[in-house]
C-alpha atoms as a PDB file:
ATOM      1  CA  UNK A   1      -2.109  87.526 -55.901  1.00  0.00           C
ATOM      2  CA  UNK A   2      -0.178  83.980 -57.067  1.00  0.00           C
ATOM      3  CA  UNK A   3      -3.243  83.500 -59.302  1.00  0.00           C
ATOM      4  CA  UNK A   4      -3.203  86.635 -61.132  1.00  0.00           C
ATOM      5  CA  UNK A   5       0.857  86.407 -61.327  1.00  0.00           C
ATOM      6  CA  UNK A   6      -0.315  82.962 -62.977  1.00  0.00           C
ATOM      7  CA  UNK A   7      -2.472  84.844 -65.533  1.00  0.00           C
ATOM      8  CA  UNK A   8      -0.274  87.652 -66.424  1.00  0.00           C
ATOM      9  CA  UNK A   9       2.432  85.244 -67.030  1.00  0.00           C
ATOM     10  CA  UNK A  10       0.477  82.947 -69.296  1.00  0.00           C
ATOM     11  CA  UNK A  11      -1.762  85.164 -71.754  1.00  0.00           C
ATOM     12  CA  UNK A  12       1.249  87.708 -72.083  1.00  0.00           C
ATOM     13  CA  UNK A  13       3.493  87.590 -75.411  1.00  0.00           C
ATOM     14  CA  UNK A  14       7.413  88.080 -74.939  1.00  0.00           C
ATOM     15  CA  UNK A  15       7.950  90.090 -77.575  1.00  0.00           C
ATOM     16  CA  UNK A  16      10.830  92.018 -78.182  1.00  0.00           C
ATOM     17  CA  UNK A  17      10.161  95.456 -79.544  1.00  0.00           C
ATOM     18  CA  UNK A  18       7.335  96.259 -81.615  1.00  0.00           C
ATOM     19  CA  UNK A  19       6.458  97.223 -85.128  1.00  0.00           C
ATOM     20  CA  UNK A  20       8.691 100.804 -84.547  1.00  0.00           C
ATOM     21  CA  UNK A  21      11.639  98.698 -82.902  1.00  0.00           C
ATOM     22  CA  UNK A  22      11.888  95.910 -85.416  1.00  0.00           C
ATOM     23  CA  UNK A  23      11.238  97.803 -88.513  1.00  0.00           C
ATOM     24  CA  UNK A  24      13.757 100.689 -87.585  1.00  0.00           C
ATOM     25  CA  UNK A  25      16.558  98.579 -86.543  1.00  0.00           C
ATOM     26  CA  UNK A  26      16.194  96.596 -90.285  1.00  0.00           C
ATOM     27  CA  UNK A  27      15.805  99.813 -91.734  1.00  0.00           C
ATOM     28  CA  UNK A  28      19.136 101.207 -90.471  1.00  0.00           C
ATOM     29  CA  UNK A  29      20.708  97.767 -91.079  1.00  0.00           C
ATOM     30  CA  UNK A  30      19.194  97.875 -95.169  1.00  0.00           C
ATOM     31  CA  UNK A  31      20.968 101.089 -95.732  1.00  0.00           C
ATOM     32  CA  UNK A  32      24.409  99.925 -94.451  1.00  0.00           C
ATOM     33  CA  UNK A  33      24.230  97.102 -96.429  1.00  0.00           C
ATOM     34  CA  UNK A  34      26.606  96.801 -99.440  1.00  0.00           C
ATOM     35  CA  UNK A  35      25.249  96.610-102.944  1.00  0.00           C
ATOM     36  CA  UNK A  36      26.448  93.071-103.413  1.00  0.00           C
ATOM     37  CA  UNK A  37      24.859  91.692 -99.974  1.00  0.00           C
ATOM     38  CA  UNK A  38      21.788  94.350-100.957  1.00  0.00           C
ATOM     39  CA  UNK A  39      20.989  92.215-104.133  1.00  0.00           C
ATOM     40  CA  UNK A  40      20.876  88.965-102.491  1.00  0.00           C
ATOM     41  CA  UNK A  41      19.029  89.943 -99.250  1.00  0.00           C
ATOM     42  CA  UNK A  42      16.180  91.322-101.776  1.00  0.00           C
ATOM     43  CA  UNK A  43      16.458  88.198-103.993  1.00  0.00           C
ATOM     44  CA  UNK A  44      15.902  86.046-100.967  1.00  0.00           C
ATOM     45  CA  UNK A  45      13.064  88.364 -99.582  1.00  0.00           C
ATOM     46  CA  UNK A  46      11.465  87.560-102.817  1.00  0.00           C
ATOM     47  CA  UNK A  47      11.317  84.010-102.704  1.00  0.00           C
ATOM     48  CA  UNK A  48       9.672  83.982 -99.128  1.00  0.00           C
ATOM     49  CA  UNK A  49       6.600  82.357 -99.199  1.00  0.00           C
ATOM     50  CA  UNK A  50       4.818  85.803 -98.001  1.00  0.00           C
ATOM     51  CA  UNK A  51       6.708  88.001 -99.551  1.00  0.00           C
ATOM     52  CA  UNK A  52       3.586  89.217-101.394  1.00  0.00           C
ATOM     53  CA  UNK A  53       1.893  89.934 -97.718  1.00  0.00           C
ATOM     54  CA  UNK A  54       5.149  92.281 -97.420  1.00  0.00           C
ATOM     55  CA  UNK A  55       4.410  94.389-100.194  1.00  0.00           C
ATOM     56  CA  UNK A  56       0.749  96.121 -98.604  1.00  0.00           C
ATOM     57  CA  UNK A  57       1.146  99.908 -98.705  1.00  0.00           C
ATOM     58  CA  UNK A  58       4.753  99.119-100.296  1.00  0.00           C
ATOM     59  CA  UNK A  59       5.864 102.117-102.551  1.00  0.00           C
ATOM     60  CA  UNK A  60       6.238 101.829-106.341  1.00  0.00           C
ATOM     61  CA  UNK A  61       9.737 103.258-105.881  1.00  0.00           C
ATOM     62  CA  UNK A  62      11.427  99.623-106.715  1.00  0.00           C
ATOM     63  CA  UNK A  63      14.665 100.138-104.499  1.00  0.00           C
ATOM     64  CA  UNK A  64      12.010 101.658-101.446  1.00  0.00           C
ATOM     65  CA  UNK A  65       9.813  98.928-102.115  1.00  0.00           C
ATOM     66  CA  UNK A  66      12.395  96.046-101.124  1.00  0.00           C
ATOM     67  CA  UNK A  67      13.582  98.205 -98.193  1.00  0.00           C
ATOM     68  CA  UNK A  68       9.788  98.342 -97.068  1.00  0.00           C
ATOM     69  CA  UNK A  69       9.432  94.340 -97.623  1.00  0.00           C
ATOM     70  CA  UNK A  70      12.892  94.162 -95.753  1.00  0.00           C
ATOM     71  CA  UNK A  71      11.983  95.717 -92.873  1.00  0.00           C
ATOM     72  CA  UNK A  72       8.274  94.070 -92.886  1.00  0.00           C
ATOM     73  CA  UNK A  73       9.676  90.781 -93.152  1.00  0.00           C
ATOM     74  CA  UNK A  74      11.997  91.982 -89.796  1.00  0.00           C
ATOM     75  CA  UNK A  75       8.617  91.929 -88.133  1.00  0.00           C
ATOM     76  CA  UNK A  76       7.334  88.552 -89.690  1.00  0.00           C
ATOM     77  CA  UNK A  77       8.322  85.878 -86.531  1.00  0.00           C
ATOM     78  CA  UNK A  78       5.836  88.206 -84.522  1.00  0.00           C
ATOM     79  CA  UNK A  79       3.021  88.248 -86.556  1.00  0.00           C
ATOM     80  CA  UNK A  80       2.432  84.832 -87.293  1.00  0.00           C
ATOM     81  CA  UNK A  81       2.281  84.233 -83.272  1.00  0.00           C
ATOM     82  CA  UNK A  82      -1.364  85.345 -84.300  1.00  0.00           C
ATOM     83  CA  UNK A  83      -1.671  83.964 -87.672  1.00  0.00           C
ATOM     84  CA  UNK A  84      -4.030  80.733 -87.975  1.00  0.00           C
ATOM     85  CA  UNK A  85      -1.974  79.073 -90.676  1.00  0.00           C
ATOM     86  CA  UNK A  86       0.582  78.344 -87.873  1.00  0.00           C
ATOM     87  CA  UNK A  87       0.873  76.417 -85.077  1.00  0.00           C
ATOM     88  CA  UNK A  88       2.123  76.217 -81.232  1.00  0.00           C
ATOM     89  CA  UNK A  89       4.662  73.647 -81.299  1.00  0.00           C
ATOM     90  CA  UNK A  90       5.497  74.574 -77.839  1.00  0.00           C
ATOM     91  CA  UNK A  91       2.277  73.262 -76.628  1.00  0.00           C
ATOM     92  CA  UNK A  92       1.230  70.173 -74.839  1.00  0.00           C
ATOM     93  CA  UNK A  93      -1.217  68.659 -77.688  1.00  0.00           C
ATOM     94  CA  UNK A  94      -1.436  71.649 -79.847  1.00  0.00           C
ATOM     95  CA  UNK A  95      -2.156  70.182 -83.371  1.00  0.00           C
ATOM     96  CA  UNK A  96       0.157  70.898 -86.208  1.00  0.00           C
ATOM     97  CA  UNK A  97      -1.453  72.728 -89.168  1.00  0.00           C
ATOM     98  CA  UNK A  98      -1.064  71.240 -92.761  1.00  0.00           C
ATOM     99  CA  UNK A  99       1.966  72.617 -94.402  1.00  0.00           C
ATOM    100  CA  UNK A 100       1.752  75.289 -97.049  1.00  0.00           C
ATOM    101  CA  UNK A 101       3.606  75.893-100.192  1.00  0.00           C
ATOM    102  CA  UNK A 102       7.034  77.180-100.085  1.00  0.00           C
ATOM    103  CA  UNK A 103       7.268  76.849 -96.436  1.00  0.00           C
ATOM    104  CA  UNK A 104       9.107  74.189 -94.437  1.00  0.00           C
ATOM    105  CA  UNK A 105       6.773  73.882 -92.069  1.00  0.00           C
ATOM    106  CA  UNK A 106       4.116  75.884 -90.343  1.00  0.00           C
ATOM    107  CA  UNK A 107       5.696  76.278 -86.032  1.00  0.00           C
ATOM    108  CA  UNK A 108       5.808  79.600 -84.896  1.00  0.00           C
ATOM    109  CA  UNK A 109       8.600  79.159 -82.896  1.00  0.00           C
ATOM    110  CA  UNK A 110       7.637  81.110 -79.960  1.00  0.00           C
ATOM    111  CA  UNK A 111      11.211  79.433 -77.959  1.00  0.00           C
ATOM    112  CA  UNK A 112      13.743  81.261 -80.568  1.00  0.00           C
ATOM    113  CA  UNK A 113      12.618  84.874 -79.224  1.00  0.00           C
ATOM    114  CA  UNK A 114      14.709  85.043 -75.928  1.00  0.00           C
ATOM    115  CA  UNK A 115      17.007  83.410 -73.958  1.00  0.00           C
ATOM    116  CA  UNK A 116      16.515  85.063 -70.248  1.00  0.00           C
ATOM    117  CA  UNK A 117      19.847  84.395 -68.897  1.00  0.00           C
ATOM    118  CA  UNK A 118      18.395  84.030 -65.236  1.00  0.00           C
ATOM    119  CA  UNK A 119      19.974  86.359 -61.967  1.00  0.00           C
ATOM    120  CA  UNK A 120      18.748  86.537 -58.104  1.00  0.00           C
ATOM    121  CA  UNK A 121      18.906  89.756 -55.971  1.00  0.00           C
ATOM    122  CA  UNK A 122      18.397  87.836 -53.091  1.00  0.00           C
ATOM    123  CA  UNK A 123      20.314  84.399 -53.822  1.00  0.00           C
ATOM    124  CA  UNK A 124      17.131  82.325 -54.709  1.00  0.00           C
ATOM    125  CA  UNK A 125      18.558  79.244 -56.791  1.00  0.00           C
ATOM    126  CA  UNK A 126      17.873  79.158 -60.665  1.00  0.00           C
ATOM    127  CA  UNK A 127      17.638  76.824 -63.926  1.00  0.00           C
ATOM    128  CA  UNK A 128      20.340  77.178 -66.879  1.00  0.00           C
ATOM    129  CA  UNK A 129      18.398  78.587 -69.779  1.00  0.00           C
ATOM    130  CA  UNK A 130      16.873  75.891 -72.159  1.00  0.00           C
ATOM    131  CA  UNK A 131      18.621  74.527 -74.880  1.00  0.00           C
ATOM    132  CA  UNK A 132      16.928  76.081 -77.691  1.00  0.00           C
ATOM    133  CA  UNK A 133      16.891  80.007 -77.316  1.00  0.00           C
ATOM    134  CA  UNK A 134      17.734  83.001 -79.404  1.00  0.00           C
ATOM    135  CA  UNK A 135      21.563  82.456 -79.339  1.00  0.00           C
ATOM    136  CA  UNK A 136      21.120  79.005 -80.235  1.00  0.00           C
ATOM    137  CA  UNK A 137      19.078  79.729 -83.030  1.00  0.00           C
ATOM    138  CA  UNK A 138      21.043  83.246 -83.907  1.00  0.00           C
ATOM    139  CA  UNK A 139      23.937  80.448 -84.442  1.00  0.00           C
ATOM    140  CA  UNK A 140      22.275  77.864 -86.729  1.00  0.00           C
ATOM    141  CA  UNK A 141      20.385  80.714 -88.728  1.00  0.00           C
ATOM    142  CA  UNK A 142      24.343  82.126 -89.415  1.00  0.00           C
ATOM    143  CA  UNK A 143      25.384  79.232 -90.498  1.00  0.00           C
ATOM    144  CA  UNK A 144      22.465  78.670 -92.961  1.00  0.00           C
ATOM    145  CA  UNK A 145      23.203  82.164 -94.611  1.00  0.00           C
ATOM    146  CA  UNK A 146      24.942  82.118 -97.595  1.00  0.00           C
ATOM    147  CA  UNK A 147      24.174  78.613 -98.837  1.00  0.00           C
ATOM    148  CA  UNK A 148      23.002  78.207-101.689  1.00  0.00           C
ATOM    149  CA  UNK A 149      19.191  78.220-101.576  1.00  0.00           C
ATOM    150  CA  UNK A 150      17.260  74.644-101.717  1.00  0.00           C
ATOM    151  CA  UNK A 151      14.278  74.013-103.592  1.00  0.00           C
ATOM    152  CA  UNK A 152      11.279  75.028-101.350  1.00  0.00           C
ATOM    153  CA  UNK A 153      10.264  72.695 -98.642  1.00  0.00           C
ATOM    154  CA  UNK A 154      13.451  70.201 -99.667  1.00  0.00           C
ATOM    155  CA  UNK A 155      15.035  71.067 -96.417  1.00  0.00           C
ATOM    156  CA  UNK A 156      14.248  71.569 -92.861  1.00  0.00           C
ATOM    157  CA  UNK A 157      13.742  75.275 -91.571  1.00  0.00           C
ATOM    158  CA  UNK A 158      16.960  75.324 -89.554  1.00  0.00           C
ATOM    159  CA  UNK A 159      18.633  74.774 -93.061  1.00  0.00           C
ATOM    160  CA  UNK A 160      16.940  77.243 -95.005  1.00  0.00           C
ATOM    161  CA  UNK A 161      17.871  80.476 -96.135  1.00  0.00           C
ATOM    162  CA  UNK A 162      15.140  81.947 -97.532  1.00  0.00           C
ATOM    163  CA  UNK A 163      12.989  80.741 -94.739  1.00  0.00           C
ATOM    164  CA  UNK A 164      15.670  81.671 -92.056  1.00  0.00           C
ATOM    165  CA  UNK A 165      16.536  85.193 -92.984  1.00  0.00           C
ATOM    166  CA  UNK A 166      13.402  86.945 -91.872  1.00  0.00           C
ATOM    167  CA  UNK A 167      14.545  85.573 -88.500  1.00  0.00           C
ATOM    168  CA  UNK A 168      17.567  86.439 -88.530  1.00  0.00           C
ATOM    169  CA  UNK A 169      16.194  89.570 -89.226  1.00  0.00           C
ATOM    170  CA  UNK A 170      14.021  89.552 -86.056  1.00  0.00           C
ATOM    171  CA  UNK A 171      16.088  87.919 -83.573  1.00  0.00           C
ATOM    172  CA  UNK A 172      19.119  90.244 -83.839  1.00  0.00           C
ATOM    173  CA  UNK A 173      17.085  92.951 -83.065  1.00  0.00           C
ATOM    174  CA  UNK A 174      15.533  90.746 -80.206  1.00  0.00           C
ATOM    175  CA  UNK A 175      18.664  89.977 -78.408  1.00  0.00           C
ATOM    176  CA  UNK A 176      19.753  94.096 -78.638  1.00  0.00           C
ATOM    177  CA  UNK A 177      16.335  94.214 -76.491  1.00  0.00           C
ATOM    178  CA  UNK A 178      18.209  93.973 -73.013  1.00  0.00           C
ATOM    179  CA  UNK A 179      14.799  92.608 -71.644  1.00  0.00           C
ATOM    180  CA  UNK A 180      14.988  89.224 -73.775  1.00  0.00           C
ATOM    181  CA  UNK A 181      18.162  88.428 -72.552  1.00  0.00           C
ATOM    182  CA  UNK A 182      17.285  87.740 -68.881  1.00  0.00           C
ATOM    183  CA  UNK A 183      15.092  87.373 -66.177  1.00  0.00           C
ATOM    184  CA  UNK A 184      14.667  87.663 -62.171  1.00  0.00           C
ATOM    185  CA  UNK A 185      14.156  85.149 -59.673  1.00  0.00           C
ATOM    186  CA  UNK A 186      13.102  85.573 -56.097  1.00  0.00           C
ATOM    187  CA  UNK A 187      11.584  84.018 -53.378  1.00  0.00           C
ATOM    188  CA  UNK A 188       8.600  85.742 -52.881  1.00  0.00           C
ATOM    189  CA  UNK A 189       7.857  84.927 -56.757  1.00  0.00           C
ATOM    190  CA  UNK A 190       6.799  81.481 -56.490  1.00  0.00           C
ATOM    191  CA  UNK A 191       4.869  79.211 -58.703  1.00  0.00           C
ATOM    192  CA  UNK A 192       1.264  78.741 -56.972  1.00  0.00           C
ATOM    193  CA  UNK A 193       1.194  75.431 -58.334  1.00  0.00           C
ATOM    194  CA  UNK A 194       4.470  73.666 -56.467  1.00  0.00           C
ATOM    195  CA  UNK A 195       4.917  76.743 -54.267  1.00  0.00           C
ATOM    196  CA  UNK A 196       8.251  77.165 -55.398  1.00  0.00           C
ATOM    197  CA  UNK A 197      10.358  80.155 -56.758  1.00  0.00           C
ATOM    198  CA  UNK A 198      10.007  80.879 -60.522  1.00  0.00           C
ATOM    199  CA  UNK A 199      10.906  83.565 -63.258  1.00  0.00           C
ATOM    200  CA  UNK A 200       9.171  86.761 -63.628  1.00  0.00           C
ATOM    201  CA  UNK A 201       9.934  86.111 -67.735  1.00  0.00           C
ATOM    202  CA  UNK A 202      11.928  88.713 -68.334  1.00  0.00           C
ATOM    203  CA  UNK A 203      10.181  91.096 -66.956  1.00  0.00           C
ATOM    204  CA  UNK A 204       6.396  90.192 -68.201  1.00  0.00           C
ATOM    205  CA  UNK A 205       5.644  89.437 -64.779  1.00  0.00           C
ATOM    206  CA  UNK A 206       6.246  92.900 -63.337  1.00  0.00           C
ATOM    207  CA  UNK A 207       3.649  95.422 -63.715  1.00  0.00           C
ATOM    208  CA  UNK A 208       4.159  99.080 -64.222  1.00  0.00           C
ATOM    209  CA  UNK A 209       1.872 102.023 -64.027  1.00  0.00           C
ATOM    210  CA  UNK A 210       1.345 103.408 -67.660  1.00  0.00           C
ATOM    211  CA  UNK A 211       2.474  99.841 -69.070  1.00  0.00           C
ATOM    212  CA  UNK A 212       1.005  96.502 -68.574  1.00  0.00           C
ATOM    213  CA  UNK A 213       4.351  94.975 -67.461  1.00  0.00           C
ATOM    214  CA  UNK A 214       8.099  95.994 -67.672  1.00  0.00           C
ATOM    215  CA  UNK A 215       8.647  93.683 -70.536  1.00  0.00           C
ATOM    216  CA  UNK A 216       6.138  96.056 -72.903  1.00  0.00           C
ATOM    217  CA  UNK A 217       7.097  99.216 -71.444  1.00  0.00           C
ATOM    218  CA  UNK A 218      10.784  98.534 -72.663  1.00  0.00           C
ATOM    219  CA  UNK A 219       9.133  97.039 -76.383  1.00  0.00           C
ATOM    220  CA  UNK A 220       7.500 100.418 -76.889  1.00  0.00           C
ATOM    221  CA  UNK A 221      11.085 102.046 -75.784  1.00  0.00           C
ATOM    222  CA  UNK A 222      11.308 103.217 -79.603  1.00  0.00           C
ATOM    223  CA  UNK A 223       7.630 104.811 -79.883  1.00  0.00           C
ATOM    224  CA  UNK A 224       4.322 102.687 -80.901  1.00  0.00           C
ATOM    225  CA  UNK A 225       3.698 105.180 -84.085  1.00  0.00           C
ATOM    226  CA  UNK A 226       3.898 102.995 -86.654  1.00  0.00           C
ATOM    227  CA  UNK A 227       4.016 104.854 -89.522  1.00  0.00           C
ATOM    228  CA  UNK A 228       6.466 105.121 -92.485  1.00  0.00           C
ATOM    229  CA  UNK A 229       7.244 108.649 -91.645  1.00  0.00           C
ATOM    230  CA  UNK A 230       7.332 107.668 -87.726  1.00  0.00           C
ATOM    231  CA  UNK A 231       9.880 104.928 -87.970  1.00  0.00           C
ATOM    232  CA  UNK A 232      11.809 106.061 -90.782  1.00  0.00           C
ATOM    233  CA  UNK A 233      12.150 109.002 -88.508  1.00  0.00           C
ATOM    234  CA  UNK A 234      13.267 106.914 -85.896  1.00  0.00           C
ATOM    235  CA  UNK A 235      16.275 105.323 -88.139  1.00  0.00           C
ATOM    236  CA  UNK A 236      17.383 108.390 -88.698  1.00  0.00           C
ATOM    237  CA  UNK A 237      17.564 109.249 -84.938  1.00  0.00           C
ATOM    238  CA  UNK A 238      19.923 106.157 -84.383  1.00  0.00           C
ATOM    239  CA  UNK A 239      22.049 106.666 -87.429  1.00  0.00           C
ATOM    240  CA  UNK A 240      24.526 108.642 -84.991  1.00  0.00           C
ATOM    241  CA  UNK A 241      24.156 105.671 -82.020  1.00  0.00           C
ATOM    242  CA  UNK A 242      25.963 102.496 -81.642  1.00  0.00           C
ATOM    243  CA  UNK A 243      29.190 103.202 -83.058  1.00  0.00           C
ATOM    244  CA  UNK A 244      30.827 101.698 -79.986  1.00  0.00           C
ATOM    245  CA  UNK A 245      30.773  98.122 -79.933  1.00  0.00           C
ATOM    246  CA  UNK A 246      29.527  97.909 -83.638  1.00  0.00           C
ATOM    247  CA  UNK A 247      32.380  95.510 -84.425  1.00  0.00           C
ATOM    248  CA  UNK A 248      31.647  93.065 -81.988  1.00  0.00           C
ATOM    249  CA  UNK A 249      29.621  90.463 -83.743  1.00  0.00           C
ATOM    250  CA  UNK A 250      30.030  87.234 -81.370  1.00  0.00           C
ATOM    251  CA  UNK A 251      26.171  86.551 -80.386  1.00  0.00           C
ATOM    252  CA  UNK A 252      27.157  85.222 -77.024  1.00  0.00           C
ATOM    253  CA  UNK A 253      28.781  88.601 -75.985  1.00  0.00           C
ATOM    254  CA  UNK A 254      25.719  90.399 -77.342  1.00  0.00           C
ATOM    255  CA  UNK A 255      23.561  88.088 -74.973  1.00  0.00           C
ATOM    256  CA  UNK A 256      26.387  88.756 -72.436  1.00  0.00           C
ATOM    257  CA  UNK A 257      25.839  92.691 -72.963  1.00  0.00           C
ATOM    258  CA  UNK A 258      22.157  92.625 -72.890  1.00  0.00           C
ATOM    259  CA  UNK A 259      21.928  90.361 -69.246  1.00  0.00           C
ATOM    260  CA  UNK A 260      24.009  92.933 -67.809  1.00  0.00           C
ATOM    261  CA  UNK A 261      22.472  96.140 -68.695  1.00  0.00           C
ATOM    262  CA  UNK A 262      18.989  94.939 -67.719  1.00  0.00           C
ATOM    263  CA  UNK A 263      19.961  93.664 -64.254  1.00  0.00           C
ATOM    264  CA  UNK A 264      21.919  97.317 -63.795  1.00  0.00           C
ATOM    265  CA  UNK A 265      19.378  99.535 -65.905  1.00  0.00           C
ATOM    266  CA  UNK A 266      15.775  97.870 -66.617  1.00  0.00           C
ATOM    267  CA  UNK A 267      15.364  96.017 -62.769  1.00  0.00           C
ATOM    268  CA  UNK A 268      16.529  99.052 -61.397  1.00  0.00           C
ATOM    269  CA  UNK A 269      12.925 100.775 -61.290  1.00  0.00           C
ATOM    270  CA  UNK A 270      12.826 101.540 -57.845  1.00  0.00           C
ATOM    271  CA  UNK A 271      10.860 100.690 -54.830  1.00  0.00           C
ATOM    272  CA  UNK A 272       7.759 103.023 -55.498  1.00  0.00           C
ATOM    273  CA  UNK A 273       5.339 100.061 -55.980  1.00  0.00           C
ATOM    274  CA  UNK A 274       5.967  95.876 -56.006  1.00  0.00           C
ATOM    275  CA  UNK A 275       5.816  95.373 -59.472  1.00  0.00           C
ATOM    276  CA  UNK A 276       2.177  93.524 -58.766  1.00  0.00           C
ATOM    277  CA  UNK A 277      -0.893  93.787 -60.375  1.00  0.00           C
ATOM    278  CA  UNK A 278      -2.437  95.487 -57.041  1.00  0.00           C
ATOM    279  CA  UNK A 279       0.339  97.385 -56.427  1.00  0.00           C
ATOM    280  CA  UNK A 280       2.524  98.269 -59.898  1.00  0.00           C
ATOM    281  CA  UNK A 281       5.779  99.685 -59.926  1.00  0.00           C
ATOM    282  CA  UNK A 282       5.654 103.532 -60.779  1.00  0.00           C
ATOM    283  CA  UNK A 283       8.616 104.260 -63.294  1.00  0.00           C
ATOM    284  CA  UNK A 284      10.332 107.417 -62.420  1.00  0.00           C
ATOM    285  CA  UNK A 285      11.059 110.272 -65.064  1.00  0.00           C
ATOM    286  CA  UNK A 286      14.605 109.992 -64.696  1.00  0.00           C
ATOM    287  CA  UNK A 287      14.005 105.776 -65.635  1.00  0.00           C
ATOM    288  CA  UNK A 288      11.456 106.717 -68.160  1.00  0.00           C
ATOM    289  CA  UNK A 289      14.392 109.114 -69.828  1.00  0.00           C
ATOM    290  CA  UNK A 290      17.337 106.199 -69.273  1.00  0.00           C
ATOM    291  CA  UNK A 291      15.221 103.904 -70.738  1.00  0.00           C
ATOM    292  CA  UNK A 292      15.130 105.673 -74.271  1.00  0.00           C
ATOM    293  CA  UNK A 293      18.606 106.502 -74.160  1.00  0.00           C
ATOM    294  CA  UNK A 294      19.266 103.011 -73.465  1.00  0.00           C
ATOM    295  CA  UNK A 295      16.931 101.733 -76.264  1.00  0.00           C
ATOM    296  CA  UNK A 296      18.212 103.653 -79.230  1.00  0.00           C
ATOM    297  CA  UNK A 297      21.814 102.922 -78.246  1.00  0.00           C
ATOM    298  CA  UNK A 298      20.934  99.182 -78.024  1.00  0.00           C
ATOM    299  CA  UNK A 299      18.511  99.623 -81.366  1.00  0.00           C
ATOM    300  CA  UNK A 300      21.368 100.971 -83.044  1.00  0.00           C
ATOM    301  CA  UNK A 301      23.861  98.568 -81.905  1.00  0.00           C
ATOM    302  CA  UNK A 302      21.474  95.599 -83.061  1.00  0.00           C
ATOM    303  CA  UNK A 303      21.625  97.642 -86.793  1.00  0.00           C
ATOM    304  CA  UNK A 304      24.820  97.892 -87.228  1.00  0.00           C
ATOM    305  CA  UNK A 305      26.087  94.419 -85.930  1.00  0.00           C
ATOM    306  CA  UNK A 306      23.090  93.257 -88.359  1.00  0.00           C
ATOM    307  CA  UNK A 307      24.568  94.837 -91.645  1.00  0.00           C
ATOM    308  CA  UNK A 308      27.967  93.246 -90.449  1.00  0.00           C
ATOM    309  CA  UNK A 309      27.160  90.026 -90.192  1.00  0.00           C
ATOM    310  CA  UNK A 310      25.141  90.034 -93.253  1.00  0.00           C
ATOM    311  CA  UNK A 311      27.731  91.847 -95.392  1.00  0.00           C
ATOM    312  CA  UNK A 312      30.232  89.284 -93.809  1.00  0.00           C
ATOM    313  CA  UNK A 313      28.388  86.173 -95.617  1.00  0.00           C
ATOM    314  CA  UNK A 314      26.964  87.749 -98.406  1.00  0.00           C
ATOM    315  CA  UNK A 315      29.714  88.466-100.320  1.00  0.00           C
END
C-alpha cells in the first residue's frame, strides 16, 4: 500500500481549481474592477509575453476580448506545468531551459501554488511550512503591483509586474481553495522510504470514489465544463456569494480561513472507506452538497478580495 501512496503522491499535480474555478473567480473579479484599475490590468495583460496564446477563441468584442485574455491568463501558472518551454526548478538536476523573449525566466514555479499549513488528528508531530509558499509569494507579487513596468527581462520575476500579475491572478484564487491551504499528518501515513510519518499533500494523497483523490474532487467543486457559456454561467452564480468577509484583504488571514475550513469541512468525509487506493473514501451526498456550497462561497470570496486589492494599487 506505502508504494502506491508513494506513486499517487508523486505523479499527482496540486492544483487548485481548474479551468471553471480559475477563470470564474477572474471573471467576477474583471467586472468589479474600476475603469481606472480596468485600463491598466488590460495594458499589462498585453505586454505578457503570451498574451497572444490568450487571445484563441477570444471574441472580437474588444472590451470581451480583454476580459477573455484576463481570465485565460488567471489560468496561465497551471498550464505551463505542462508546457516544454519551461522548466522544474524544484527538481534535483532538472535542466533549465534557455530563456525566451519578454520573459524573466522560464521556472514554473510549482512551490508558489500552496502553502499546506500542516494539522494532526491524532497528535503525530509536523514540519512548519517551507519558506517559499503561496502567502509568501501572494506578498512579494503585491508589492510588485503598481510599479512602474521595467523593460522586459531587466528585472527578476519577483520584481515584475507584467510577469507577476497573471499570478497574482492565479494564486488568489488558489489560496480561496481551502484544500491548498493545509494538509494532514498521521501516523499510519508514513514515508516508505524512512518509515516515518508524512503529509497526505493536501489532500492528493486521499482517494475518493468518483475522484482520483480529495484534492481533485474539491478542484472540480465549480464544474469541469469549460465553456464560455459554462463558466460565465458560473460567475454569475457567485455574484450574490462572498459578501461577508469581502473586506478582509490580509493574505495571512485568508490562509488562516482556508486551514480552518478544510480541517472542519473537506477532512470531514467520513469513515465509509480509508481514503486508500484499495479502499477509497466514499463521499456522502450531504458532503458532496457542502462541498459546493462551500466552493462558491470561497470562489466568490477569492473574487471579490481580488478586485480589492487590485483596485487598491491600481489607482
Amino acid at each position: 500500500m506505502h508504494r502506491i501512496l508513494l506513486l499517487l503522491l508523486l505523479t499527482t499535480p496540486a492544483l487548485a481549481w481548474n479551468h471553471v474555478g480559475h477563470k470564474a473567480i477572474a471573471g467576477m473579479a474583471y467586472d468589479r474592477l474600476t475603469s481606472t484599475a480596468r485600463a491598466k490590468v488590460d495594458a499589462m495583460i498585453r505586454q505578457h509575453p503570451d498574451y497572444a496564446n490568450w487571445l484563441a477563441n477570444a471574441p472580437s468584442d474588444e472590451k470581451a476580448r480583454a476580459r477573455h485574455a484576463f481570465m485565460q491568463a488567471a489560468y496561465w501558472p497551471d498550464t505551463i506545468r505542462g508546457d516544454a518551454r519551461f522548466y522544474d526548478e524544484s527538481r534535483q538536476n532538472q535542466p533549465a531551459t534557455p530563456t525566451l523573449a519578454g520573459f524573466p525566466d522560464m521556472k514554473r514555479r510549482t512551490n508558489w501554488h500552496y502553502i499546506n499549513v500542516a494539522f494532526s488528528p491524532d497528535g503525530t508531530p509536523f514540519p512548519p511550512p517551507p519558506e517559499v509558499n503561496v502567502l509568501s509569494q501572494i506578498r512579494v507579487i503585491l508589492s510588485a503591483i503598481g510599479a512602474p513596468p521595467p523593460a522586459p527581462g531587466s528585472v527578476p520575476a519577483e520584481q515584475d509586474p507584467t510577469y507577476l500579475l497573471p499570478w497574482l491572478l492565479h494564486l488568489v484564487g488558489d489560496v480561496h481553495n481551502p484544500m491548498h491551504c493545509t494538509s494532514r499528518w498521521k501516523r499510519d501515513q508514513v514515508d516508505p522510504k524512512t518509515g516515518k510519518p508524512w503529509s497526505d499533500l493536501g489532500g492528493n494523497g486521499v482517494s475518493v470514489v468518483g475522484a482520483f483523490n480529495l484534492h481533485a474532487f474539491w478542484d472540480d467543486a465549480l464544474g469541469i465544463t469549460d465553456t464560455p457559456a459554462y463558466v460565465n454561467g458560473v460567475v454569475h452564480s457567485l455574484r450574490k456569494k462572498g459578501k461577508q468577509g469581502r473586506k478582509i484583504v490580509d493574505p495571512q488571514l485568508w490562509v488562516d480561513e482556508g486551514s480552518r475550513i478544510a480541517q472542519m469541512v473537506c477532512y470531514n468525509y467520513g469513515t465509509d472507506g480509508a481514503g486508500t487506493k484499495e479502499s477509497p473514501a466514499k463521499l456522502s451526498e450531504a458532503y458532496i452538497m457542502q462541498s459546493r456550497t462551500v466552493a462558491r462561497e470561497r470562489a466568490a470570496l477569492g473574487a471579490r478580495r481580488l478586485a480589492a486589492v487590485l483596485n487598491a494599487r491600481l489607482q
